[in-house]
Protein backbone atom coordinates (compact mmCIF):
# COMPACT_ATOMS: atom_id res chain seq x y z
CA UNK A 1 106.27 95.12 138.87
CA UNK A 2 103.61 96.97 137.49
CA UNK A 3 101.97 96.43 133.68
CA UNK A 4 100.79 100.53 133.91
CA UNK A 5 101.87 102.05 131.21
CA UNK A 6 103.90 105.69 132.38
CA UNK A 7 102.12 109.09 130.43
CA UNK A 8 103.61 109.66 126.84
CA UNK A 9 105.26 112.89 126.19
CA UNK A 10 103.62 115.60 123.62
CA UNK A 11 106.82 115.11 121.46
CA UNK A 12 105.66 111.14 121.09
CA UNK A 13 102.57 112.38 118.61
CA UNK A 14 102.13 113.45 114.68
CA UNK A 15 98.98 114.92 114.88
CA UNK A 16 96.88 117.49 116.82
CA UNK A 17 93.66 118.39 117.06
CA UNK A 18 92.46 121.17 119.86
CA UNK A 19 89.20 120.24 122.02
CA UNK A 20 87.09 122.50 123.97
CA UNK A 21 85.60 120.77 127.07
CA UNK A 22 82.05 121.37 127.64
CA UNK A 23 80.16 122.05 131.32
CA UNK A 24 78.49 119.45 130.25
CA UNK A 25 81.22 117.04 130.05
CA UNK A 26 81.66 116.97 133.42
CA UNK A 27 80.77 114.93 135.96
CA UNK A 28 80.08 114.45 139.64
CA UNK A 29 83.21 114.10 140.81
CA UNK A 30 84.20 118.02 139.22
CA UNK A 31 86.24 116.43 136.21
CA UNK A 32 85.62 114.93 132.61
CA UNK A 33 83.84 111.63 132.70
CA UNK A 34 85.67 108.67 131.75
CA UNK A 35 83.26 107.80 128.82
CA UNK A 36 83.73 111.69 127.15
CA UNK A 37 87.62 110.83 126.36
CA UNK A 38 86.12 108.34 123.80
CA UNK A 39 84.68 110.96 122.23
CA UNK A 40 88.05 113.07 122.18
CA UNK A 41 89.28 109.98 120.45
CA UNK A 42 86.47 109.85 118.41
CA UNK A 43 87.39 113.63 117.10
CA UNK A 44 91.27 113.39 116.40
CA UNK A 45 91.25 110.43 114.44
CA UNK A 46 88.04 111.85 112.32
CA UNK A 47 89.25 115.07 112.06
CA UNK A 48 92.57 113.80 110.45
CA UNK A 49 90.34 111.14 108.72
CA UNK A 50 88.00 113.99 106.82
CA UNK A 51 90.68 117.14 106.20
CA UNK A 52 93.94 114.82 105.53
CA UNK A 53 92.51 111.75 103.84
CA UNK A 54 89.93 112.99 101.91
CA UNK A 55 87.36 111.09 103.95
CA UNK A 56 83.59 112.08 103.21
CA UNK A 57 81.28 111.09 105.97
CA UNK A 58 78.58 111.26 104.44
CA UNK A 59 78.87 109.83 100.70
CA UNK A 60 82.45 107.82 100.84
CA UNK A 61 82.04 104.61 99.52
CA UNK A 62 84.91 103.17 102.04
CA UNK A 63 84.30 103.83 105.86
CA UNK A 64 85.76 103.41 108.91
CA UNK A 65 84.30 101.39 112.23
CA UNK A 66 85.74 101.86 115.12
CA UNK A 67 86.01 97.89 116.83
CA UNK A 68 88.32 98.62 119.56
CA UNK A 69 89.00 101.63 121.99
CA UNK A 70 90.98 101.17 125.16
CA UNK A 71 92.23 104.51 127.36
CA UNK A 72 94.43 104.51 130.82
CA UNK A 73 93.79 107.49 132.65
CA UNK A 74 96.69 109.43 134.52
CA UNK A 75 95.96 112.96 135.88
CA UNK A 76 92.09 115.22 135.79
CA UNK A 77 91.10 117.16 133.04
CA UNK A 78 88.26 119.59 133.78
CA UNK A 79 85.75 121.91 132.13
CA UNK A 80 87.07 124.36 131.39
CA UNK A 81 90.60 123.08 130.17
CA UNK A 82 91.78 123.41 126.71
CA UNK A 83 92.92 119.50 125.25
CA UNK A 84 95.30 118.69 122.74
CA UNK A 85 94.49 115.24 121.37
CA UNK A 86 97.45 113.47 119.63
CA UNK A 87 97.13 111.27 117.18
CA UNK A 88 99.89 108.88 115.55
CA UNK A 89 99.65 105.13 114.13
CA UNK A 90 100.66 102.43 115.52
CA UNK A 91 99.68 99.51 113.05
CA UNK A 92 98.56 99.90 109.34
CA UNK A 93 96.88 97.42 107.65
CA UNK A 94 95.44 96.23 104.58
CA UNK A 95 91.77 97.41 105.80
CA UNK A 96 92.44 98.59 109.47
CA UNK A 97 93.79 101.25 111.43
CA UNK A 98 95.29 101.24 114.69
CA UNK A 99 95.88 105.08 116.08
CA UNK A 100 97.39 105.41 119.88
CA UNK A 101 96.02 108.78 121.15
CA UNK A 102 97.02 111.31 124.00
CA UNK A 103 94.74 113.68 125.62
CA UNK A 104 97.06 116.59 126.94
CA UNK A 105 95.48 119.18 129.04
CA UNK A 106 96.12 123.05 128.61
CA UNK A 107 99.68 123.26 128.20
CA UNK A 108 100.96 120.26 129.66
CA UNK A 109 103.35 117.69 127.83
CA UNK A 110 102.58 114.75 129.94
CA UNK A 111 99.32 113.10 128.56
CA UNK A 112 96.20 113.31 131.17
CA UNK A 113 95.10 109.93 128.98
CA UNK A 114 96.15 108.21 126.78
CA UNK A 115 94.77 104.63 124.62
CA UNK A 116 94.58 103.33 121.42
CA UNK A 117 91.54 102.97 118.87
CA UNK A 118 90.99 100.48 115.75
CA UNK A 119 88.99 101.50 112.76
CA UNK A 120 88.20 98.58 110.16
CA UNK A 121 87.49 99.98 106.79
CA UNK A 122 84.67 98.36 105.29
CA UNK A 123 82.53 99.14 102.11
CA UNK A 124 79.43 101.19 102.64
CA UNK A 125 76.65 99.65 101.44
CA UNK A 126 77.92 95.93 102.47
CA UNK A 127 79.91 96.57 105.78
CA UNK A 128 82.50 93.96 104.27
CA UNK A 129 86.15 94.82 105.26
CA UNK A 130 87.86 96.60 101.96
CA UNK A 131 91.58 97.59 101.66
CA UNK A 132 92.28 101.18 102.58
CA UNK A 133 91.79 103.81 99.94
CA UNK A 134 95.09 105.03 98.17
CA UNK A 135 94.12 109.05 99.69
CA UNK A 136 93.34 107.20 103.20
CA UNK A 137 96.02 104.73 102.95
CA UNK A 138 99.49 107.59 102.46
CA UNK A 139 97.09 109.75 104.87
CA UNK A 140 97.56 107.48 107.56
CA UNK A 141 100.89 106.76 106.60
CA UNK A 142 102.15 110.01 107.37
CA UNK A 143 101.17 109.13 111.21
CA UNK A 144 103.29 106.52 111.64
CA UNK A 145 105.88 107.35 114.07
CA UNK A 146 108.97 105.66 114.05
């Protein structure tokens, strides 16, 4: 009996946010290097963060810190493949976040990766946890996937 979790479908996801791979983001072994994925995860959940919730990176007084990623990786992704990061919720709270995320790769609808991130939302200037934003808070909301 195995505890590995099987590759969600496309369908499984709210959200999507295209990625192009880099050269760069390769590594020795000819595909995407395990630490760049965070990065993908990084992107979706920012992306929908900034153009659905209103976020402002730069002057919002409520932000968002990542405090957990984890990923489980299933199948290569290469330079240069087209990804399609999806993005739904898992768990909203009063101040956190928890997305689950699924790299897909070109046109497949199996995900090449797959994991989950946490963002705490916290008040600028005192990095105290603060409840979610109304915009933020029916953002997110719209994620959840029942």
């Amino acid at each position: 009996m195995s505890d590995r979790p099987t590759p969600l479908n496309i369908s499984d996801f709210v959200h999507f946010t295209t990625i192009t791979t880099r050269w760069m983001d390769n590594d020795a072994y000819g595909h995407i290097n395990n630490v760049v994925y965070y990065s993908f995860f990084d992107t979706v959940a920012n992306e929908y963060l900034i153009t659905q919730g209103g976020l402002d990176i730069g002057t919002s007084k409520v932000i968002g810190l990542m405090v957990e990623t984890h990923c489980n990786y299933f199948a290569p992704v290469a330079y240069p493949d087209k990804i399609r990061a999806g993005l739904r919720v898992s768990r909203l709270g009063t101040s956190s976040v928890k997305y689950e995320i699924g790299i897909f790769r070109n046109d497949e609808t199996k995900a090449s990766a797959q994991g989950h991130a946490v963002h705490v939302f916290v008040d600028r200037a005192s990095n105290k946890p603060v409840p979610l934003p109304e915009t933020l808070k029916t953002a997110l909301g719209r994620l959840v996937k029942s």
